[in-house]
Protein backbone atom coordinates (compact mmCIF):
# COMPACT_ATOMS: atom_id res chain seq x y z
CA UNK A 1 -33.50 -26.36 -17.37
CA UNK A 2 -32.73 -29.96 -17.94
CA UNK A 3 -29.84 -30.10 -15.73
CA UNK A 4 -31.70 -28.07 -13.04
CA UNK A 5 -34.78 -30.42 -12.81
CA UNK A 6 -32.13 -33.22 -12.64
CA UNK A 7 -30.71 -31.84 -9.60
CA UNK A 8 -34.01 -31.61 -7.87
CA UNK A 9 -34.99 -34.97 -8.49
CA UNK A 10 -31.57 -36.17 -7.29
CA UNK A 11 -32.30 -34.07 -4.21
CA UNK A 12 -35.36 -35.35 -3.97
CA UNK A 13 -34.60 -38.64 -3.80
CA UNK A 14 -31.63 -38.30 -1.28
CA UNK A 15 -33.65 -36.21 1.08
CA UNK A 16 -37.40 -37.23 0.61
CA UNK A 17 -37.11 -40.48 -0.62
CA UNK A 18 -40.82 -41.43 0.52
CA UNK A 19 -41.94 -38.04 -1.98
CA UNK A 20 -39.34 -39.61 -4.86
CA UNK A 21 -41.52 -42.70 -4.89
CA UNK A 22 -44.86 -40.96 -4.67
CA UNK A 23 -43.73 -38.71 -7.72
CA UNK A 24 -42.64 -41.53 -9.49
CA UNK A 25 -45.85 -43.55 -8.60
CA UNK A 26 -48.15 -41.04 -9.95
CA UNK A 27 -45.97 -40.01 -13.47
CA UNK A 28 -46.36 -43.74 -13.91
CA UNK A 29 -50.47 -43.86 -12.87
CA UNK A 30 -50.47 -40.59 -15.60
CA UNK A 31 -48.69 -42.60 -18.12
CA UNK A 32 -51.63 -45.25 -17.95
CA UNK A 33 -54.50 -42.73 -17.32
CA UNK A 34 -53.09 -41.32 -20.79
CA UNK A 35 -53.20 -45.06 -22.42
CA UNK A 36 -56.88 -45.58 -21.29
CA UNK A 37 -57.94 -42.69 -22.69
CA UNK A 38 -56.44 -43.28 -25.90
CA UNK A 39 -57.72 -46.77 -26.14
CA UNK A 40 -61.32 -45.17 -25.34
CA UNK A 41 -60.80 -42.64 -28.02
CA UNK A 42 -59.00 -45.06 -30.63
CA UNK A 43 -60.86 -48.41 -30.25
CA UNK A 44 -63.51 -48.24 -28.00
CA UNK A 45 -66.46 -47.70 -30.10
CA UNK A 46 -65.59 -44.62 -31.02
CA UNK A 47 -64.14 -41.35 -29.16
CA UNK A 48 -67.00 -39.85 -26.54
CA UNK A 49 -68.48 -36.52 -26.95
CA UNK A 50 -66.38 -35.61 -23.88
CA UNK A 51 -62.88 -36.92 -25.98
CA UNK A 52 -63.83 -35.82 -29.67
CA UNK A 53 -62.80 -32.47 -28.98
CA UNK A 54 -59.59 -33.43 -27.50
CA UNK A 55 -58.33 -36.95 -29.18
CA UNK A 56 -55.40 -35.19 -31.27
CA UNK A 57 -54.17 -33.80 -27.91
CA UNK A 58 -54.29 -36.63 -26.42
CA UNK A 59 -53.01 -38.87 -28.93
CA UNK A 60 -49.86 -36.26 -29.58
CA UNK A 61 -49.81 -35.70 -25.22
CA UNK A 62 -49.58 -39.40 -25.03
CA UNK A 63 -46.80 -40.09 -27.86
CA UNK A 64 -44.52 -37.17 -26.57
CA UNK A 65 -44.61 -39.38 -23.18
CA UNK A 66 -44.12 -42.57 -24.76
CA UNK A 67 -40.94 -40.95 -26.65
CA UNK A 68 -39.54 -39.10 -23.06
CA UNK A 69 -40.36 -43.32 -21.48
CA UNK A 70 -38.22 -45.01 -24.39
CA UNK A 71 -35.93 -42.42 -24.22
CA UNK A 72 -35.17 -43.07 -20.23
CA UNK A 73 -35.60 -46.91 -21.10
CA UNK A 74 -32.76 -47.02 -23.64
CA UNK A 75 -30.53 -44.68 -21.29
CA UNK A 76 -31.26 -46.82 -18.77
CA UNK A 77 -30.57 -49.90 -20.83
CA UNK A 78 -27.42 -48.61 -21.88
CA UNK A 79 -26.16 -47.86 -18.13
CA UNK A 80 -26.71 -51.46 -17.61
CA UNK A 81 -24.71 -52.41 -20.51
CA UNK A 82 -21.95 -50.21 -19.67
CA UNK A 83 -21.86 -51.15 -15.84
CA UNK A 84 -21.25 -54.44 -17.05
CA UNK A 85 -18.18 -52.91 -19.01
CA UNK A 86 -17.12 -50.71 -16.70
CA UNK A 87 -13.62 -52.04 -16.07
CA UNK A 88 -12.74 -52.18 -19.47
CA UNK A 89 -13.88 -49.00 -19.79
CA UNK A 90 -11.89 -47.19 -17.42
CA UNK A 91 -8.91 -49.65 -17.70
CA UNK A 92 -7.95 -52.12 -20.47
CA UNK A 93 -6.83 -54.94 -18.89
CA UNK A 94 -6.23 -57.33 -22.39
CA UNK A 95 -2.98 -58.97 -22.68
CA UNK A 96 -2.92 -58.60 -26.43
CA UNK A 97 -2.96 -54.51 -26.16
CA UNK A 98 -0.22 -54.85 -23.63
CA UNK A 99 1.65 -56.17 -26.10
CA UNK A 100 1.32 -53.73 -28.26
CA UNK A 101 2.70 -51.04 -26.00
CA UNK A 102 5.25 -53.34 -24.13
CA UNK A 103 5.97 -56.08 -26.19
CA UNK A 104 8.04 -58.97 -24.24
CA UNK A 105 8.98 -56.03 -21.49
CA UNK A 106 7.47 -56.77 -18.16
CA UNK A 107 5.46 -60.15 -19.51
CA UNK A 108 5.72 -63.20 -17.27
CA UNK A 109 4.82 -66.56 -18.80
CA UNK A 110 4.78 -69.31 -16.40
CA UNK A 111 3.26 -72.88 -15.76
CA UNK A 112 1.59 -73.62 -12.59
CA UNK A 113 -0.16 -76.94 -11.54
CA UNK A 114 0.79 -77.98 -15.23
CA UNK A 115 -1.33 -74.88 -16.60
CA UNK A 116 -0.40 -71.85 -18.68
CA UNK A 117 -0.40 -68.06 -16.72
CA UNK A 118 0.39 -65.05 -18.73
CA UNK A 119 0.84 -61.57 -17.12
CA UNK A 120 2.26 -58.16 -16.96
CA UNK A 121 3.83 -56.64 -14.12
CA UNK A 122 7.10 -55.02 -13.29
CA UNK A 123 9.27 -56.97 -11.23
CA UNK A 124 10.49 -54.50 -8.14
CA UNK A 125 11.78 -57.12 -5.61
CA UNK A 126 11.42 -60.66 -5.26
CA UNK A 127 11.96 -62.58 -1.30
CA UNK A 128 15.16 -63.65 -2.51
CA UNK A 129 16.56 -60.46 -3.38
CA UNK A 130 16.81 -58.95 0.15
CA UNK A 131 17.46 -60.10 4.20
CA UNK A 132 16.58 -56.52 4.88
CA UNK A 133 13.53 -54.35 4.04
CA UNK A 134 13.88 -50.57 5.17
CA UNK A 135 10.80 -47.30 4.74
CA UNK A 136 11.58 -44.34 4.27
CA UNK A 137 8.26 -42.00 4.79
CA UNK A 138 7.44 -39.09 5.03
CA UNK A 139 3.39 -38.37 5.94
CA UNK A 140 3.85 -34.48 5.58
CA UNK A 141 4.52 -34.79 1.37
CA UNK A 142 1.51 -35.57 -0.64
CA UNK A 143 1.00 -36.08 -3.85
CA UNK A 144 -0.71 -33.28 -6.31
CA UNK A 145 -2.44 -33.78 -9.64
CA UNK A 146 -0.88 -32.42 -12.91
CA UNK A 147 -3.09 -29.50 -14.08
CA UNK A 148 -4.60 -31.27 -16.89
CA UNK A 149 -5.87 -34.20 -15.02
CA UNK A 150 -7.49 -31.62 -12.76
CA UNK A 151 -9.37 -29.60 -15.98
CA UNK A 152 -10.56 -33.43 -16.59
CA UNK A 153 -12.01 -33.79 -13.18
CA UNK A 154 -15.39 -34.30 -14.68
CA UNK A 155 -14.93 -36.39 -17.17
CA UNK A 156 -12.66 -38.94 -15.09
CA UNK A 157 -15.36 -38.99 -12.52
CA UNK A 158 -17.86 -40.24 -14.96
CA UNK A 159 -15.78 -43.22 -15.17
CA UNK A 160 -16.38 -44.51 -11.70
CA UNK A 161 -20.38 -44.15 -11.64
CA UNK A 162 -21.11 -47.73 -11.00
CA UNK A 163 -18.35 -48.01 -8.49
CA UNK A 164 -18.51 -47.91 -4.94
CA UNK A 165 -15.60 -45.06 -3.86
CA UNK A 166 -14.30 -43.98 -0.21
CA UNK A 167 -13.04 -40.68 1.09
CA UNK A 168 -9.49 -40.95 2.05
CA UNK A 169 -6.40 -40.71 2.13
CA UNK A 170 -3.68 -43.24 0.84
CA UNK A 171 0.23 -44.57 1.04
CA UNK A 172 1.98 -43.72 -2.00
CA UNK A 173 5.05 -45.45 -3.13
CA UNK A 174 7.51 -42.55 -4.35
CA UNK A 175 10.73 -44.41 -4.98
CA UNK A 176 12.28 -47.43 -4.75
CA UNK A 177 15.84 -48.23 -3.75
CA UNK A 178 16.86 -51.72 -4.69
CA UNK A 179 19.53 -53.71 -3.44
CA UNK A 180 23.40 -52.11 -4.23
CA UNK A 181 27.01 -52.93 -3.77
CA UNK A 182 27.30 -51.15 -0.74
CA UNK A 183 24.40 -52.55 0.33
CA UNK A 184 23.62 -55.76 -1.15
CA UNK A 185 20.93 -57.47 1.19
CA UNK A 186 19.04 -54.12 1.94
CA UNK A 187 16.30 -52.63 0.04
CA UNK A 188 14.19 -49.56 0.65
CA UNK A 189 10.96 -48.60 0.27
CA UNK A 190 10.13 -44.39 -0.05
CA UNK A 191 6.46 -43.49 0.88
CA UNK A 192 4.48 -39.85 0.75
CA UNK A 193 0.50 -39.51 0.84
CA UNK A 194 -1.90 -38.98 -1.68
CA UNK A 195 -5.71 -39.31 -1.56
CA UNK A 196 -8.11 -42.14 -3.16
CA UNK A 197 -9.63 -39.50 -5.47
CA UNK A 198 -6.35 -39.12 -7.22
CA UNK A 199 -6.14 -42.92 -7.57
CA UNK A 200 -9.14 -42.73 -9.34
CA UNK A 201 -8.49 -39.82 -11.40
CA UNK A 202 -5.17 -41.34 -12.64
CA UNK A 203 -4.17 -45.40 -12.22
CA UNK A 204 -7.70 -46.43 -11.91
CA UNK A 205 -9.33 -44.31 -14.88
CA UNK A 206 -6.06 -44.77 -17.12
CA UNK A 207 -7.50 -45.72 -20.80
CA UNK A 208 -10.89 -43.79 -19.95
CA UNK A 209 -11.42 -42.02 -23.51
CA UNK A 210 -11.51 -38.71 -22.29
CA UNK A 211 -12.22 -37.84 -25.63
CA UNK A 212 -11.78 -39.56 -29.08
CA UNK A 213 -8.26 -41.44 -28.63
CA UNK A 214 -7.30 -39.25 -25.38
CA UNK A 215 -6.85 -40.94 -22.48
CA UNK A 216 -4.70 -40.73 -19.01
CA UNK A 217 -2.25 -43.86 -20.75
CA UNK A 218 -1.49 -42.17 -23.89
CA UNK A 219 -0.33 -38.91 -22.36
CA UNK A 220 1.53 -39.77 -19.44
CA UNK A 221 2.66 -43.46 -19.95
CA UNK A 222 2.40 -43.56 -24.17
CA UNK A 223 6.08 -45.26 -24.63
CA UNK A 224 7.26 -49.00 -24.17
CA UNK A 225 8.75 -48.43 -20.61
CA UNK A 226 6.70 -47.26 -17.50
CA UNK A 227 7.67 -43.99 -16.23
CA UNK A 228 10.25 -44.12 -12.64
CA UNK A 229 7.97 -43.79 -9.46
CA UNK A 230 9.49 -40.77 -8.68
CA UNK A 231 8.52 -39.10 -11.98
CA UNK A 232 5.22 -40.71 -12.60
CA UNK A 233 1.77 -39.03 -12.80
CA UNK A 234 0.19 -41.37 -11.15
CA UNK A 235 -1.29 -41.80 -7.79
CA UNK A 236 0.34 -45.07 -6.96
CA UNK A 237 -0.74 -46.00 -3.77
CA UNK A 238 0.33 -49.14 -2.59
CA UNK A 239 -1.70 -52.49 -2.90
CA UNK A 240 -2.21 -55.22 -0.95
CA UNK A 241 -2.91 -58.75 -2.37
CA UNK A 242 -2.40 -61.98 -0.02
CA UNK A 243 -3.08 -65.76 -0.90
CA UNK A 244 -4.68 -67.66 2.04
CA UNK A 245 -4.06 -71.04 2.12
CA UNK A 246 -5.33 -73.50 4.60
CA UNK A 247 -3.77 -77.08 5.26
CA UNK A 248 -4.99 -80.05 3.41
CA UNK A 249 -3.52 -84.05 4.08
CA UNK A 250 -0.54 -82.43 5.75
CA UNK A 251 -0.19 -79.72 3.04
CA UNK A 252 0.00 -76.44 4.03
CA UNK A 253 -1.13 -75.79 0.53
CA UNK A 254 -3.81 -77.62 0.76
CA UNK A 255 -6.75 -74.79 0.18
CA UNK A 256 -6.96 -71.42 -1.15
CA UNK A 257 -9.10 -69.13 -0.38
CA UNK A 258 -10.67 -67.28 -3.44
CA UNK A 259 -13.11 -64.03 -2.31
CA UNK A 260 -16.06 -63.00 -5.41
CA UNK A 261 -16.86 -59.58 -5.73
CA UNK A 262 -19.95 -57.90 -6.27
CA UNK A 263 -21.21 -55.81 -9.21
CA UNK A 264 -20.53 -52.42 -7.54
CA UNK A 265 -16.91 -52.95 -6.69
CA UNK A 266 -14.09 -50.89 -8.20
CA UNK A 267 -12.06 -53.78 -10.60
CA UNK A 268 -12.94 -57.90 -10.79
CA UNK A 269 -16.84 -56.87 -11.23
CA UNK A 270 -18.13 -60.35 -10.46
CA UNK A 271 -14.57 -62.06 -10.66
CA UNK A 272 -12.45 -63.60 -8.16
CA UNK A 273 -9.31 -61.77 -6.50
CA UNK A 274 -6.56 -62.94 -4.19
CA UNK A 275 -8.11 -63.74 -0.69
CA UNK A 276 -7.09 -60.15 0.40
CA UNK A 277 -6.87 -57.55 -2.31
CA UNK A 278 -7.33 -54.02 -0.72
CA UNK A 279 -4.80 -51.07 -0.19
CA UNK A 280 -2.38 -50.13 2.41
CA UNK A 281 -4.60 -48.53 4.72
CA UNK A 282 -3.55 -46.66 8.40
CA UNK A 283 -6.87 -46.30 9.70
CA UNK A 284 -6.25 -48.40 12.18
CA UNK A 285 -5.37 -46.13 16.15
CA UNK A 286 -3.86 -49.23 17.50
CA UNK A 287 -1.33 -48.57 14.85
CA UNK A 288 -1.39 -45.34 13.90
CA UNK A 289 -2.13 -43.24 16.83
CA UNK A 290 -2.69 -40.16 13.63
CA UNK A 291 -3.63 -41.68 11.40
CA UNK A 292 -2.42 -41.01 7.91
CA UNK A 293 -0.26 -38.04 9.74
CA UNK A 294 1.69 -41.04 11.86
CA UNK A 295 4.88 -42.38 10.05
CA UNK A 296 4.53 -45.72 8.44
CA UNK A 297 6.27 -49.02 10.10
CA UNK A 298 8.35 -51.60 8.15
CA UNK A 299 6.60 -53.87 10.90
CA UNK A 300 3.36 -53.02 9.88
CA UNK A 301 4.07 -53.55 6.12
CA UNK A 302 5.84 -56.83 6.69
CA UNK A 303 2.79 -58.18 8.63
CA UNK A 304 0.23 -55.54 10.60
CA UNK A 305 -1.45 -54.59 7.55
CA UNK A 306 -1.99 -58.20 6.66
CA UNK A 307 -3.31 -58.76 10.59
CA UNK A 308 -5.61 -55.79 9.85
CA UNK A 309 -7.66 -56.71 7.08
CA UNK A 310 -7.64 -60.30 7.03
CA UNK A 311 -10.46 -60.62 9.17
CA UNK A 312 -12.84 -59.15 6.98
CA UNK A 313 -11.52 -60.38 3.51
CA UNK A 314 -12.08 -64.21 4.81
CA UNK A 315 -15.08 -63.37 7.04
CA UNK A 316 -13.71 -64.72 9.61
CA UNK A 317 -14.27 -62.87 13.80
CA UNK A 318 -10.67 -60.73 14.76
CA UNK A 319 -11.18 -61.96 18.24
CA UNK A 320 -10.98 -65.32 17.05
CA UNK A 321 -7.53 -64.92 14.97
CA UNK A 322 -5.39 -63.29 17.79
CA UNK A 323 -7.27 -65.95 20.58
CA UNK A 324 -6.18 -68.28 18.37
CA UNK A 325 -2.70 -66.46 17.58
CA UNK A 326 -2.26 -66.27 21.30
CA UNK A 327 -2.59 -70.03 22.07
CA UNK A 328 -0.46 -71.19 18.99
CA UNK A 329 1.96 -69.03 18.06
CA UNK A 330 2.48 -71.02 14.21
CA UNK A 331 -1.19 -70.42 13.74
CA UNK A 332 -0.62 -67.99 11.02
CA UNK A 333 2.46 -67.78 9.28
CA UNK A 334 2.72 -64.26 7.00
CA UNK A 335 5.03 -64.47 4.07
CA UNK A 336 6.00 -61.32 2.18
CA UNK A 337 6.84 -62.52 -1.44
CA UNK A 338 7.75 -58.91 -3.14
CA UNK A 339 6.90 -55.92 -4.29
CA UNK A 340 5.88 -55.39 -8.09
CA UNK A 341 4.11 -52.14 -10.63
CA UNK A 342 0.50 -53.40 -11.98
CA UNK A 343 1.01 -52.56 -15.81
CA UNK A 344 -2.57 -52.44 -16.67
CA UNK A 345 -3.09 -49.65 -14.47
CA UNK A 346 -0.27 -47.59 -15.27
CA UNK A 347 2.45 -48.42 -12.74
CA UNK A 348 0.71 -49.14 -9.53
CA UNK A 349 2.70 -50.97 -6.58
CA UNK A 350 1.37 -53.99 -4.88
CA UNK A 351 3.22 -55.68 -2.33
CA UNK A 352 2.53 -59.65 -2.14
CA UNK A 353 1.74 -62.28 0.72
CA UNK A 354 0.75 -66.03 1.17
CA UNK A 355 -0.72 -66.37 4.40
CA UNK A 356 -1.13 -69.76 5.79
CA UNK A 357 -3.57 -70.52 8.26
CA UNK A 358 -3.34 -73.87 10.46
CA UNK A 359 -7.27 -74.21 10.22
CA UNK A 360 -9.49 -76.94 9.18
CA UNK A 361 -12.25 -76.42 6.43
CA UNK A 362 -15.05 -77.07 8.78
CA UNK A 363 -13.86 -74.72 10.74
CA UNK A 364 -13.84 -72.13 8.37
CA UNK A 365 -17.05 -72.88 7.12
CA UNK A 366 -18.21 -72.60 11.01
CA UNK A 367 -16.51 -69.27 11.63
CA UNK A 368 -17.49 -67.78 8.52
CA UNK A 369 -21.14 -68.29 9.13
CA UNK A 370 -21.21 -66.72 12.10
CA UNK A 371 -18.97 -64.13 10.82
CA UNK A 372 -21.93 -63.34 7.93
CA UNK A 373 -24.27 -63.61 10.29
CA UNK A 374 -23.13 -60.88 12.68
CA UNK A 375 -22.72 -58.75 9.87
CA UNK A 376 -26.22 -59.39 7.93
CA UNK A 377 -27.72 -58.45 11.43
CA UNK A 378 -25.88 -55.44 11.25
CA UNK A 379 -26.62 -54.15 8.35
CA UNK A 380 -30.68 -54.84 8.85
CA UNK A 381 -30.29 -53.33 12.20
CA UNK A 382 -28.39 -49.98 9.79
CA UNK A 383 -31.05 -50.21 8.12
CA UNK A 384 -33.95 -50.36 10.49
CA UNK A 385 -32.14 -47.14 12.42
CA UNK A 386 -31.92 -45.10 8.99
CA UNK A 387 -35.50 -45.53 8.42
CA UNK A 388 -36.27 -43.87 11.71
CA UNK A 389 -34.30 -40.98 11.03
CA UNK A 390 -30.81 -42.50 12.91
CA UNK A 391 -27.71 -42.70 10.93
CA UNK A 392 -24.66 -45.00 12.43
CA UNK A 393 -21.30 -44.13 11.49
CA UNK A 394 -20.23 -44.66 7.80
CA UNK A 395 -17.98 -48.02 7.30
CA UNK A 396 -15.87 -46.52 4.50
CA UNK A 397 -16.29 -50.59 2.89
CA UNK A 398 -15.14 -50.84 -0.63
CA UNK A 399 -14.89 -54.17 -2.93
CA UNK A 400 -17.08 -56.19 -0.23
CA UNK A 401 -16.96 -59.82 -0.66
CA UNK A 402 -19.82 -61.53 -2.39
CA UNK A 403 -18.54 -65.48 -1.09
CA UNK A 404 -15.59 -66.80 -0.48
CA UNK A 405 -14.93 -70.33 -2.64
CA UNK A 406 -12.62 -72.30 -0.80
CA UNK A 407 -10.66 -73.88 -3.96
CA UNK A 408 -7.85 -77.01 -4.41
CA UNK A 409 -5.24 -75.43 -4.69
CA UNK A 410 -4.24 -78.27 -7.37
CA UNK A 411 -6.95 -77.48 -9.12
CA UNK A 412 -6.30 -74.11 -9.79
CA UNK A 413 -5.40 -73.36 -13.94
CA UNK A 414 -6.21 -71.03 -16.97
CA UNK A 415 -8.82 -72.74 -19.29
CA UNK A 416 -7.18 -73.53 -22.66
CA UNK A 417 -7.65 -71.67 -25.57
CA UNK A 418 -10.98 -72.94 -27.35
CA UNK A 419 -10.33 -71.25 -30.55
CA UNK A 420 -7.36 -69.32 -32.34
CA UNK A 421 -3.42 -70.57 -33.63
CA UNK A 422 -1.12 -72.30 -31.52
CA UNK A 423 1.88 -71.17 -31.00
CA UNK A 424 5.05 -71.78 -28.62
CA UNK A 425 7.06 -68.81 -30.11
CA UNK A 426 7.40 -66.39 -27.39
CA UNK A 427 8.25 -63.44 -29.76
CA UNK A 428 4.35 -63.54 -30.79
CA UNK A 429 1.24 -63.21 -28.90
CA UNK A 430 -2.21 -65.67 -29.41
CA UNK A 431 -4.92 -63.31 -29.10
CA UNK A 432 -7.46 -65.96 -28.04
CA UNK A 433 -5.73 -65.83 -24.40
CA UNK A 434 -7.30 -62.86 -23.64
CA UNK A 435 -10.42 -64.54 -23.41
CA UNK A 436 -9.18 -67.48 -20.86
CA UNK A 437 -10.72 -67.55 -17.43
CA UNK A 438 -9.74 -68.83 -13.73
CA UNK A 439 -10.46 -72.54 -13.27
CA UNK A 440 -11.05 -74.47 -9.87
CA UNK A 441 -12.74 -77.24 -8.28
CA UNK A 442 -13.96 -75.45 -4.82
CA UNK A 443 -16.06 -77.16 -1.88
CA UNK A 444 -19.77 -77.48 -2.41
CA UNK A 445 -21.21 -77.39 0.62
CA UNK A 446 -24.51 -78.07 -0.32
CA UNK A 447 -23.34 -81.70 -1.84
CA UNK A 448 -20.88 -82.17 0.58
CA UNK A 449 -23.51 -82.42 3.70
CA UNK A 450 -25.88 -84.46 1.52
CA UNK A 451 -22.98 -86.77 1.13
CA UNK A 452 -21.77 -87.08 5.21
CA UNK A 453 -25.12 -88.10 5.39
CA UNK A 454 -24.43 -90.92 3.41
CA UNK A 455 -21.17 -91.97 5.67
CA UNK A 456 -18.72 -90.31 2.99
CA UNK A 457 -16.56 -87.54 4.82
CA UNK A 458 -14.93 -86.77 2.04
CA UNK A 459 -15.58 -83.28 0.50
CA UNK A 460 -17.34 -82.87 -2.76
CA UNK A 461 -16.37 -80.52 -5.18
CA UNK A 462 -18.16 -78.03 -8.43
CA UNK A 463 -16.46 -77.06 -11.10
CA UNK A 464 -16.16 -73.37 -11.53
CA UNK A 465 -14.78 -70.36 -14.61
CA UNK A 466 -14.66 -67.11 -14.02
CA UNK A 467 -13.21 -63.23 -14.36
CA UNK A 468 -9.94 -62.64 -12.45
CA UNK A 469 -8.09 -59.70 -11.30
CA UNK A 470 -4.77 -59.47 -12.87
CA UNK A 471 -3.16 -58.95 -9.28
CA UNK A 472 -3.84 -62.47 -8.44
CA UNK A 473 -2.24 -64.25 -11.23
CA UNK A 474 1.06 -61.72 -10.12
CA UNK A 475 0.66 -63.37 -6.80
CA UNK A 476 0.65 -66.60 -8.30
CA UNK A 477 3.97 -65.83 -10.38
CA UNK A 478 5.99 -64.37 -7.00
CA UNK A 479 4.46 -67.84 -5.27
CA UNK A 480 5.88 -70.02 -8.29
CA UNK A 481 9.16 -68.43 -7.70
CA UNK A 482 9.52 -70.20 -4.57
CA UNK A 483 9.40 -73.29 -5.96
């Protein structure tokens, strides 16, 4: 009974939402009638002749409501609290219980800008390993679930309620051929499909407590080694995470370019990411004339897919970029840095950029207005057409960008521990990192105009500490490397 009325308000609200509100309007003018006739009855001189007969019902009418309201309140409450959580929910992303599991295997410690990074990822190829990169695809293989993962269908979808989810299909990395004897400068890449359900069924719902001390990790990847692409249970589909740096006094490292999510997206709720963070997409008919059916290009790896979603991970208007590309042909400069598995979520693949772009701030700040503009008109014109009945085609958007901070790149560093033992013996772990954040001194606009104003060109900077995606401090190791 429960579960049916559920489903009709659910209904209700996706297909009448002007009848959800009324309904909801007049439980909550029923609620109140209910109080005011319990006050009368309780401390208004007295109950009336009309409510003596009835107070008890009233009063028992009135508490059963009150209990069903607190009930929904503390549900409610608790949603809130767990949305919050969700990530760690559906996949634990602490350093500390990597270590259990892996130990020293797969852990990078690094400094960068005279600052501390600590990460796990497994090292597939690095830009100094290889002249050559080779694919070998094939779009007609796609990946199936194991049978168990399947029976939990219901469960792991619970997981991703406060997450924003697409319907498609995705890249898979199979198999990975690294450099040989016979072939020492030539690595290959091996690629099948799967679908962005599985992703979140598997890597992205991977220490989801299915039930008490049952998760995805603990069955499929329970042992101090990841499991070989070509054995694992996992979706794998192949990420995408790209620095963007703009010049700076002759630097071409002068700015990065650090997006914020929102509270809806999938992983980094309300944390900063690499400039582009997204997956390996073939949506795109100038590329793929079929789509996910068409056969994957080493071209389009190497720097089309980068081309493809840059745009909208800076903000910034396509037709500007290739007018731009078109007149100057070092006006963006794509650098593949390697390919590496995300430990936290069981083995993923993400391949690695820096992008540099030969643009000023100001003009950044310019083309990104207008950029948020066009779209914020968009969206209120969606809007405006959904309320009179007309729907426009679905954008399929995922992990939209909150702001984009445009950060010193010098600046950039983990905050130091504030509390726990210090320790330079690399056979132990201080749990207190867990709890660093992302430092950086980006632009404040706001202060920055005041200041022109004033005469003073120079930019003015806030201080800022947040959540980070794991994938971003990765990027940060393969861009050290360089060095």
């Amino acid at each position: 009974m429960e579960t049916a009325f559920y489903r009709w308000i659910v209904n209700l609200r996706n297909t009448r939402p002007f009848w959800f509100w009324v309904l909801r309007i007049i439980n909550i003018l029923f609620v109140a009638f209910l109080l005011y006739l319990t006050g009368k009855y309780v401390y208004i001189k007295g109950p009336s002749k009309f409510l003596e007969g009835i107070g008890d019902l009233i009063i028992n009418l009135l508490a059963s409501v009150v209990a069903v309201a607190g009930g929904y309140v503390l549900i409610k409450v608790t949603s809130v609290l767990a949305h919050r959580r969700e990530d760690q929910i559906k996949v634990n992303y602490r350093n500390s219980d990597q270590w259990k599991q892996y130990g020293t295997e797969y852990l990078h410690r690094f400094t960068l800008n005279d600052s501390r990074f600590i990460v796990y990822c497994d090292v597939l190829l690095r830009k100094a390993d290889y002249d050559k990169l080779e694919i070998d695809d094939d779009p007609n293989r796609n990946f199936e679930l194991d049978s168990f993962i399947k029976q939990q269908y219901f469960d792991l979808v619970e997981a991703h309620t406060k997450s924003k989810s697409i319907h498609s299909r995705t890249v898979r990395l199979c198999g990975f051929t690294a450099p040989t004897k016979e072939y020492p400068r030539t690595a290959v890449i091996h690629t099948m499909r799967s679908t962005y359900l599985a992703h979140l069924l598997t890597n992205r719902a991977l220490d989801y407590h299915i039930k008490p001390e049952v998760t995805i990790r603990r069955i499929f990847e329970n042992t101090a080694r990841l499991t070989p692409l070509a054995l694992s249970k996992m979706s794998n589909h192949i990420g995408i995470n790209a620095l963007v740096f703009l010049p700076r006094n002759g630097e071409k490292r002068g700015y990065l370019l650090m997006p914020k999510r929102g509270s809806d997206a999938t992983v980094a709720k309300n944390g900063v990411t690499a400039s582009l963070a997204t997956r390996l997409q073939m949506d795109n008919k100038e590329y793929f004339a079929d789509g996910y059916q068409s056969k994957m290009t080493i071209d389009y790896i190497e720097k089309g897919c980068i081309l493809d979603g840059l745009p909208a991970a800076i903000r910034v208007s396509r037709d500007y970029l290739n007018e731009k590309m078109e007149q100057q042909s070092d006006f963006l400069q794509i650098d593949l840095l390697g390919i590496a598995r995300d430990i936290y979520e069981g083995g993923k693949p993400t391949f690695f950029y820096a992008v540099y772009l030969d643009m000023t701030v100001e003009e950044y700040f310019r083309l990104s207005d207008e950029y948020v503009e066009k779209m914020t008109n968009t969206a209120n014109a969606a809007k405006q057409q959904k309320k009179k009945g007309i729907l426009p085609l679905s954008s399929d958007k995922i992990d939209e960008v909150k702001e984009v901070y445009v950060a010193d790149w010098t600046s950039v560093k983990m905050s130091e521990r504030k509390r726990g033992p210090q320790s330079d013996n690399d056979n132990v772990y201080v749990v207190a990192d867990d709890d660093r954040l992302l430092c950086f001194d980006a632009i404040d606009r706001e202060k920055t105009l005041k200041q022109r104003k004033k005469g003073n060109d120079e930019p003015v900077f806030s201080r800022y500490a947040l959540n980070f995606e794991q994938n971003l401090i990765s990027n940060f190791l393969f861009l050290k490397e360089l060095e």
